[in-house]
Protein backbone atom coordinates (compact mmCIF):
# COMPACT_ATOMS: atom_id res chain seq x y z
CA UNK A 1 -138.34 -31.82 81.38
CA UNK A 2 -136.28 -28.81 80.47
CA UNK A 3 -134.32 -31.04 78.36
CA UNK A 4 -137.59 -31.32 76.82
CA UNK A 5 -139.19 -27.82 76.82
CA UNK A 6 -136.22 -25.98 75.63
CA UNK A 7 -135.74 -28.68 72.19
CA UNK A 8 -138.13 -27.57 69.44
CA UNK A 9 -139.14 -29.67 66.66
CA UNK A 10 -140.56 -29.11 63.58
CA UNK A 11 -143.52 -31.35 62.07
CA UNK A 12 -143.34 -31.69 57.98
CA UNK A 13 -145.96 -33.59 56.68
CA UNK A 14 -148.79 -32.86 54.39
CA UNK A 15 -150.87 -35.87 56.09
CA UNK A 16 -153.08 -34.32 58.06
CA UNK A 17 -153.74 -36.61 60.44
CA UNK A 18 -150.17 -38.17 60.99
CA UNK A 19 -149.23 -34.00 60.97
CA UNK A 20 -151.58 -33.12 63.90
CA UNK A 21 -150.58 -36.84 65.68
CA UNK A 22 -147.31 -35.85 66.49
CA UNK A 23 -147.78 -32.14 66.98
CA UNK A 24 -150.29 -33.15 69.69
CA UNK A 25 -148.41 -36.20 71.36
CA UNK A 26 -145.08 -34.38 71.35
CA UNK A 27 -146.31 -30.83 72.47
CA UNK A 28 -147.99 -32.96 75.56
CA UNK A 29 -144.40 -34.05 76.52
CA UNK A 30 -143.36 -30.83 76.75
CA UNK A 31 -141.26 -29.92 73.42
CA UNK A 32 -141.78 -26.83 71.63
CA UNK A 33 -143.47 -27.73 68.59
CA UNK A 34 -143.98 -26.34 64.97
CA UNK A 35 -146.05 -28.40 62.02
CA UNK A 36 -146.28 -27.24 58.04
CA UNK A 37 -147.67 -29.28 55.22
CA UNK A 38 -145.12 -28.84 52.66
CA UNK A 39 -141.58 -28.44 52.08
CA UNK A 40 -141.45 -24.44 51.45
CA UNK A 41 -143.34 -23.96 55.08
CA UNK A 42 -140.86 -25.47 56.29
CA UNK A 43 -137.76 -24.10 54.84
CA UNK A 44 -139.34 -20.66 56.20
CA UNK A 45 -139.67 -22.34 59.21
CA UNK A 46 -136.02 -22.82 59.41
CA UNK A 47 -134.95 -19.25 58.49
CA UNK A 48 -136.68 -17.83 61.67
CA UNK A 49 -136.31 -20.18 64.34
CA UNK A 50 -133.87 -22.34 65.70
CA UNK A 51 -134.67 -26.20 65.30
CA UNK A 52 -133.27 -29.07 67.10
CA UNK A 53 -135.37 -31.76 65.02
CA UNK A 54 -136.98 -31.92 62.04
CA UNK A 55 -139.56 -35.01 61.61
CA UNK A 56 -139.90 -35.10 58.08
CA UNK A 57 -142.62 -37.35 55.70
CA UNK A 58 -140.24 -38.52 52.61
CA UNK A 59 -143.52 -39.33 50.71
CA UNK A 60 -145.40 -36.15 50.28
CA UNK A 61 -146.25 -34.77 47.27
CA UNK A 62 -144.44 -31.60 45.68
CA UNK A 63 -140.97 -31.20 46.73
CA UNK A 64 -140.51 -35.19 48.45
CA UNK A 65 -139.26 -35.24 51.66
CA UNK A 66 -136.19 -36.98 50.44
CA UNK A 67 -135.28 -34.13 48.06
CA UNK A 68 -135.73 -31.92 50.72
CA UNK A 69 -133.38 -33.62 53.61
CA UNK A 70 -129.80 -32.89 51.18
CA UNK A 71 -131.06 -29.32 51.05
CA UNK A 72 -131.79 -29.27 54.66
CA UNK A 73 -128.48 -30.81 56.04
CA UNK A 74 -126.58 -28.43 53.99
CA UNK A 75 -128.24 -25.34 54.84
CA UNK A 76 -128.38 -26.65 58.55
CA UNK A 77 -126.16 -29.27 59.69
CA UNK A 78 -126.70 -29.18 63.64
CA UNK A 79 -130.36 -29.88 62.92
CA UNK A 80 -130.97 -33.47 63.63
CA UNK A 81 -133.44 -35.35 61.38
CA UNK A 82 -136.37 -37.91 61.46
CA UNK A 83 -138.38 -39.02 58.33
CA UNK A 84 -141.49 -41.11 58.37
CA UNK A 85 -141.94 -43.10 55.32
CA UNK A 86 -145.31 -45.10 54.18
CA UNK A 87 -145.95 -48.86 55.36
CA UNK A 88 -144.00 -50.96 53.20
CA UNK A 89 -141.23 -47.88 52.46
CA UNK A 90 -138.23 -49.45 54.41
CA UNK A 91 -136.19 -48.85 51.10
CA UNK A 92 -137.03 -44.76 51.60
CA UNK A 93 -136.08 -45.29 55.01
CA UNK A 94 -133.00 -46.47 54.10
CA UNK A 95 -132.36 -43.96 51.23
CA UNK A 96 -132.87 -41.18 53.96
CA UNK A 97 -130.62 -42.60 56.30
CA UNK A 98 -127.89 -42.46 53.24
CA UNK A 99 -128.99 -38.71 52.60
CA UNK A 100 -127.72 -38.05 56.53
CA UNK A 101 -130.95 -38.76 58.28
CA UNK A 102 -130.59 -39.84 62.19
CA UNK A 103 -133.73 -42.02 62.20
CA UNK A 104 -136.56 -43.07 60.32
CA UNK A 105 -140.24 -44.37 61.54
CA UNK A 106 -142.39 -46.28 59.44
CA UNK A 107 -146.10 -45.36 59.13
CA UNK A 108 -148.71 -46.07 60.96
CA UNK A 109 -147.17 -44.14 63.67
CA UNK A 110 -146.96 -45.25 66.83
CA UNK A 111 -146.85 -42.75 69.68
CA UNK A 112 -144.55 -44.42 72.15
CA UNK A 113 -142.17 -45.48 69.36
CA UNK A 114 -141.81 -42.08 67.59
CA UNK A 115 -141.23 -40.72 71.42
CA UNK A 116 -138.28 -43.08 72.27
CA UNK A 117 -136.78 -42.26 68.92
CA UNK A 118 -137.45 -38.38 69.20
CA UNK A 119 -135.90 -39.00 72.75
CA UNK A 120 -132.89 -40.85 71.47
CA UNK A 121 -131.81 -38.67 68.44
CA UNK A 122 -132.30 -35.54 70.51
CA UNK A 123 -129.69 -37.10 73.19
CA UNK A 124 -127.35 -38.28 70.42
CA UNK A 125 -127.58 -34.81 69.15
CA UNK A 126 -126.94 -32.83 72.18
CA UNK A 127 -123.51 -35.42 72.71
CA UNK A 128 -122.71 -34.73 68.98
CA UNK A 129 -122.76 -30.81 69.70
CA UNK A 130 -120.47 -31.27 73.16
CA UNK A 131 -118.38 -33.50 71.10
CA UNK A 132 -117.93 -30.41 68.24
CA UNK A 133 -117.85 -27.87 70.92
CA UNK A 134 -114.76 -30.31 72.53
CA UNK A 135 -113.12 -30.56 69.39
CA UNK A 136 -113.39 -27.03 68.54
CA UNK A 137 -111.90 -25.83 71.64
CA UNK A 138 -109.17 -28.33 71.47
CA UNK A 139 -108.75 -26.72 67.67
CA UNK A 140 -108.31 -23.33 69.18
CA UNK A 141 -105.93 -24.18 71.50
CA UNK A 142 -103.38 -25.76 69.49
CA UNK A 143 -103.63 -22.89 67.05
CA UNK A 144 -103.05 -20.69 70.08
CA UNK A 145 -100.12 -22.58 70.94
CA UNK A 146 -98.59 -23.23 67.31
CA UNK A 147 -99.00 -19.45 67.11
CA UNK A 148 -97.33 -18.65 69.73
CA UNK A 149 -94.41 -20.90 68.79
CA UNK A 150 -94.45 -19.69 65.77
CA UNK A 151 -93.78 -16.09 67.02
CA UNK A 152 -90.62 -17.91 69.52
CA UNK A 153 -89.59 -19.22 66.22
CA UNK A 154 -89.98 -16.06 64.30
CA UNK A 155 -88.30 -13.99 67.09
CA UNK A 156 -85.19 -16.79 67.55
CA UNK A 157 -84.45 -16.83 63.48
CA UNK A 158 -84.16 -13.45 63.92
CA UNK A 159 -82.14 -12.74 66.42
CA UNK A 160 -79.85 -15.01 64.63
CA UNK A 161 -79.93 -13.19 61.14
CA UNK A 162 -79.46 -9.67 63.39
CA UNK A 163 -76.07 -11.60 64.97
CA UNK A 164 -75.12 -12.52 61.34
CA UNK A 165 -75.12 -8.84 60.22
CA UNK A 166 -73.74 -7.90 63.14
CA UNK A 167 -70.28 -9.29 61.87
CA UNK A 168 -70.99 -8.12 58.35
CA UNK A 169 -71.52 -4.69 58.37
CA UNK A 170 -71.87 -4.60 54.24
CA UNK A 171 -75.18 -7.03 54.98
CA UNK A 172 -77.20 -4.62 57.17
CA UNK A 173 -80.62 -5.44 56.85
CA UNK A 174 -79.88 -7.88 53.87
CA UNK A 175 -81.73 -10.85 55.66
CA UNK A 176 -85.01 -8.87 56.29
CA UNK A 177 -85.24 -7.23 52.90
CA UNK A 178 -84.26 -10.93 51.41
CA UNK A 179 -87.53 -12.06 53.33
CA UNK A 180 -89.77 -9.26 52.00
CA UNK A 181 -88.92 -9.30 48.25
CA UNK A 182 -89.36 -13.49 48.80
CA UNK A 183 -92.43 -12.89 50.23
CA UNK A 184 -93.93 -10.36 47.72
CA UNK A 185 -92.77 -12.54 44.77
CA UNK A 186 -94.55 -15.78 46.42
CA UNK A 187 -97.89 -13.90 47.05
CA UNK A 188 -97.72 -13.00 43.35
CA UNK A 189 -97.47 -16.69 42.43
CA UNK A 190 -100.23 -17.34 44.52
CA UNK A 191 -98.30 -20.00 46.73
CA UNK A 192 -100.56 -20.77 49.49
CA UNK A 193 -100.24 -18.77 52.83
CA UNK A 194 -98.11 -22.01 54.75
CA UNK A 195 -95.48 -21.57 51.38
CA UNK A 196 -95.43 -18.07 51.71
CA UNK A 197 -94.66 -18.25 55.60
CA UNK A 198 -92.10 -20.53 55.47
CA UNK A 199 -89.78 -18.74 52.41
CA UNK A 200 -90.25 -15.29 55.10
CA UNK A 201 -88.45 -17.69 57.59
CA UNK A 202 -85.78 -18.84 55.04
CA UNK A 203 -85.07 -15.38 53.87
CA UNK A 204 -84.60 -14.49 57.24
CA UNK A 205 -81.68 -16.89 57.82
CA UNK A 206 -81.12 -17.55 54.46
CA UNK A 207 -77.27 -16.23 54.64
CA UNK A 208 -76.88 -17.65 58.71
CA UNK A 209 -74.20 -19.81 57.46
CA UNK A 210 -72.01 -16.57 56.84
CA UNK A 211 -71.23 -16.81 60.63
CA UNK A 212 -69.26 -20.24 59.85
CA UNK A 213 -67.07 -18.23 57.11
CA UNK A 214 -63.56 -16.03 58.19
CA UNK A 215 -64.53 -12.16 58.17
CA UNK A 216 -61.44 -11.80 56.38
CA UNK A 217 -63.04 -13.70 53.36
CA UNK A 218 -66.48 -11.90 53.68
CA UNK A 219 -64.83 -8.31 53.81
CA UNK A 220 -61.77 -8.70 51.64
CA UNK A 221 -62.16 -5.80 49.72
CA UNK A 222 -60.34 -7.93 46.15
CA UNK A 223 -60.63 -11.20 44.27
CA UNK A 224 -60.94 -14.48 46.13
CA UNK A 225 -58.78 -17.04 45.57
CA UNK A 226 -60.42 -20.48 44.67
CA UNK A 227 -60.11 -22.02 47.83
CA UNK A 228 -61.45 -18.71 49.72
CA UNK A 229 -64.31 -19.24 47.68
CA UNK A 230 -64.79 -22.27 47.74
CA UNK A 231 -64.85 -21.37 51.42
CA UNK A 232 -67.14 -18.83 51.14
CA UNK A 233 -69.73 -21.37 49.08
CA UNK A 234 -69.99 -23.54 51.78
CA UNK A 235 -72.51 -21.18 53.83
CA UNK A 236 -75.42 -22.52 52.35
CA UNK A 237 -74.21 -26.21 54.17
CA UNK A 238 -72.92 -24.84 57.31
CA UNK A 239 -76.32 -22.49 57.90
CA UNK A 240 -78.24 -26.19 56.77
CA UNK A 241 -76.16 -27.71 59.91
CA UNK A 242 -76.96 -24.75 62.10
CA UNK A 243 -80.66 -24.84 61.23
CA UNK A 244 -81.28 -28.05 61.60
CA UNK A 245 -81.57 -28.72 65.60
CA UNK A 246 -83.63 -25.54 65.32
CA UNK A 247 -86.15 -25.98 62.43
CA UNK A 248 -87.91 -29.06 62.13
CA UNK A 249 -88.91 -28.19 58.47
CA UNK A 250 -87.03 -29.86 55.54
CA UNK A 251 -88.84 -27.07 52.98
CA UNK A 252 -87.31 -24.57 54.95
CA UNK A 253 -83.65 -25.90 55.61
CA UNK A 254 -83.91 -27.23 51.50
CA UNK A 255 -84.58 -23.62 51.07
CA UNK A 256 -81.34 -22.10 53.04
CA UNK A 257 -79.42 -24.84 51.88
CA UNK A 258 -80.13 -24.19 48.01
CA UNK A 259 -80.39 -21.03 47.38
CA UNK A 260 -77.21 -20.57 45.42
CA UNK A 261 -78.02 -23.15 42.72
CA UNK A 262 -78.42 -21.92 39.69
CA UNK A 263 -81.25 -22.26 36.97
CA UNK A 264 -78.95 -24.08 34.30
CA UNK A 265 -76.97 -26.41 37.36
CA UNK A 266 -73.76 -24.45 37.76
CA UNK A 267 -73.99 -23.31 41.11
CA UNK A 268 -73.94 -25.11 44.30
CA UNK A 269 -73.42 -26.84 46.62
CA UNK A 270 -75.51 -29.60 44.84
CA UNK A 271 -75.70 -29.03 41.05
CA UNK A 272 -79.29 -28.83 41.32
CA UNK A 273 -81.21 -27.24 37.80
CA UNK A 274 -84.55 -26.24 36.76
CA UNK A 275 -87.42 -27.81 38.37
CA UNK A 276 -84.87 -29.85 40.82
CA UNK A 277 -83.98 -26.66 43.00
CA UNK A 278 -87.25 -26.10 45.52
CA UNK A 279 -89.15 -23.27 43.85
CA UNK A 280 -88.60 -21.25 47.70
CA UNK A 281 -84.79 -21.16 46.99
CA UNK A 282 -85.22 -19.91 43.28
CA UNK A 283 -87.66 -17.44 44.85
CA UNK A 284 -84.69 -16.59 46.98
CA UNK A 285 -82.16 -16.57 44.86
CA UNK A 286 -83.54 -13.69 43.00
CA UNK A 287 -84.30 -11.39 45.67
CA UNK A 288 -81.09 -12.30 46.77
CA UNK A 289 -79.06 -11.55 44.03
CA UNK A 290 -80.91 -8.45 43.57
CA UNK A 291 -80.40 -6.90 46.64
CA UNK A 292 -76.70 -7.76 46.99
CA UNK A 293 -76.52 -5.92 43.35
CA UNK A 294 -77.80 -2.91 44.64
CA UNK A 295 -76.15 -2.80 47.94
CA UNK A 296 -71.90 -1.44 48.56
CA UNK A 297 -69.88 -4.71 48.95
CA UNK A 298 -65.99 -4.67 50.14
CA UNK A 299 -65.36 -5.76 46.26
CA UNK A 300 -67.36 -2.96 44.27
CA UNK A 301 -69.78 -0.32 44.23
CA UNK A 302 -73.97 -0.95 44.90
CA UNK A 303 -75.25 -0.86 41.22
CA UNK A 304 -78.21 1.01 40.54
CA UNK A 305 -81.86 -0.51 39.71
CA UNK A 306 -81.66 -0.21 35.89
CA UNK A 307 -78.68 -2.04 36.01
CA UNK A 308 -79.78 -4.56 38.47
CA UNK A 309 -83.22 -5.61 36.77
CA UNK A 310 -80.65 -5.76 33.61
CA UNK A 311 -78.36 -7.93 34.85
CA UNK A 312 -81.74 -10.39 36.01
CA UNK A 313 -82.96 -10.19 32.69
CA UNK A 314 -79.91 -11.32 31.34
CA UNK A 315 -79.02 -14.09 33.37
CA UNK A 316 -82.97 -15.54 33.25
CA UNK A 317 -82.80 -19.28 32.43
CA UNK A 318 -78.74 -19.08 32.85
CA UNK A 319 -78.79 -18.54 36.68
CA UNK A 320 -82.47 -17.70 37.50
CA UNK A 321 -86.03 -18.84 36.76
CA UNK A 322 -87.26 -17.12 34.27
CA UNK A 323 -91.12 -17.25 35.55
CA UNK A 324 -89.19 -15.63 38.91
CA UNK A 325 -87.83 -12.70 37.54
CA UNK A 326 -90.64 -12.25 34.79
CA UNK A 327 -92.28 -11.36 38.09
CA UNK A 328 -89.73 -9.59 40.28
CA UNK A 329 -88.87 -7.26 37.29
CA UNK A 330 -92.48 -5.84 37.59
CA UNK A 331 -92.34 -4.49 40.80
């Protein structure tokens, strides 16, 4: 009974008699119960009270009863619906079930009939909300959890760009400022927010590979020879191999691992050009380049910002995307 007494249904029909049928044969069973003749009663109906069930006539005149049930599922999905159709309307019973109806009656009513199917959608209702309730929960949960992984993860790729600088003093906040200019460019480009998270994390450890190179080739102050650069270019690789027990995202390793490629398909390790570098690595690449420009390096001087955004411009389409530093050359 309090099942009952706390589910309220509203009556839509512009019958009279069928209207004030159910009103009376339902309210005696104990549900709290509403009637209206047409279809704009009852959408004001629905604006100030909380229905469980809607019984609704798919035949009356004005705005049908099956133009109304899209508008009312919409608008209010919980709501569970019945519609009664005319003797010989099984088809607009059908049609209604289609539309998202729960149940149809056919007409003449029957008083014990439309109870066990008021009874029965009700229940199926109140398992339908428990089951979204359920599912919700379970929803929040795992975000929970994935966010609080996500900050582990965050935290650990960290640490590990911090112990990269640690050895290269010339890098000192490289990684993190890497990330931000990556990130500002990506928002700009209006990458969704998962892109835009996961180029953050490969700017972090973009250069994590470093810590496989000889500090006598990162901080020799001259020229490298060919082989100590062609020592030095295998970071990319070697912070791929580091990554990868780590980070169980390809985007993000593809990232780290190609972000010395160059636009035209000069740079390495792979060759890659245009379109066939991930558009995270030419994001980094830029941001990269720049702020290695601007910073003091054992080999020359930090070049100022004039000269920096020149030396992009230049080299758009050559070593960068041009659509990337079209945008980091606004900032």
């Amino acid at each position: 009974m309090m099942v009952k007494k706390q589910s309220k249904i509203l009556i839509v029909d512009n019958d009279d008699a069928d209207r004030n049928l159910l009103y009376d044969n339902l309210a005696s069973e104990g549900y709290q119960c509403y009637k209206v003749s047409d279809a704009r009663g009852s959408l004001d109906d629905f604006k100030n009270k909380e229905i469980d069930l809607v019984i609704l006539g798919v035949d009356m005149s004005g705005i049908s009863g099956v133009r109304l049930l899209p508008k009312l599922k919409a608008s209010y999905p919980d709501t569970a619906i019945i519609t009664t159709t005319p003797i010989g309307g099984t088809y607009l019973g059908i049609e209604s079930l289609k539309l998202g109806a729960h149940e149809y009656v056919t007409k003449p009513l029957i008083s014990q009939e439309v109870s066990r199917v008021v009874s029965r959608t009700l229940e199926k209702r109140r398992l339908e909300f428990i089951t979204k309730q359920y599912e919700q929960c379970l929803k929040d949960t795992i975000k929970e959890q994935t966010e609080k992984l996500r900050d582990a993860f965050i935290q650990a790729i960290t640490a590990l760009s911090l112990a990269l600088e640690a050895k290269d003093r010339y890098t000192s906040g490289h990684s993190q400022r890497v990330a931000k200019s990556s990130t500002a460019i990506a928002k700009d480009m209006c990458l969704s927010h998962e892109s835009i998270d996961k180029i953050y994390s490969a700017g972090l450890v973009h250069d994590i590979g470093k810590i496989g190179v000889s500090e006598l080739v990162l901080n020799k102050p001259g020229s490298l020879t060919f082989e100590e650069s062609q020592h030095i270019q295998s970071h990319p690789e070697i912070g791929e191999h580091i990554l990868a027990p780590i980070i169980n995202d390809t985007e993000i390793l593809k990232m780290v691992s190609h972000h010395h490629e160059r636009y035209n398909g000069t740079g390495y390790p792979d060759q890659l050009k245009n379109i066939e570098i991930p558009l995270g690595a030419r994001i980094l690449a830029v941001a990269d380049a720049y702020d290695a420009m601007i910073s003091e390096r054992p080999y020359r001087k930090a070049m100022n910002k004039q000269v920096a955004y020149a030396e992009l411009e230049q080299n758009k389409g050559i070593q960068f995307d041009p659509e990337v530093v079209k945008i980091f050359l606004t900032y």
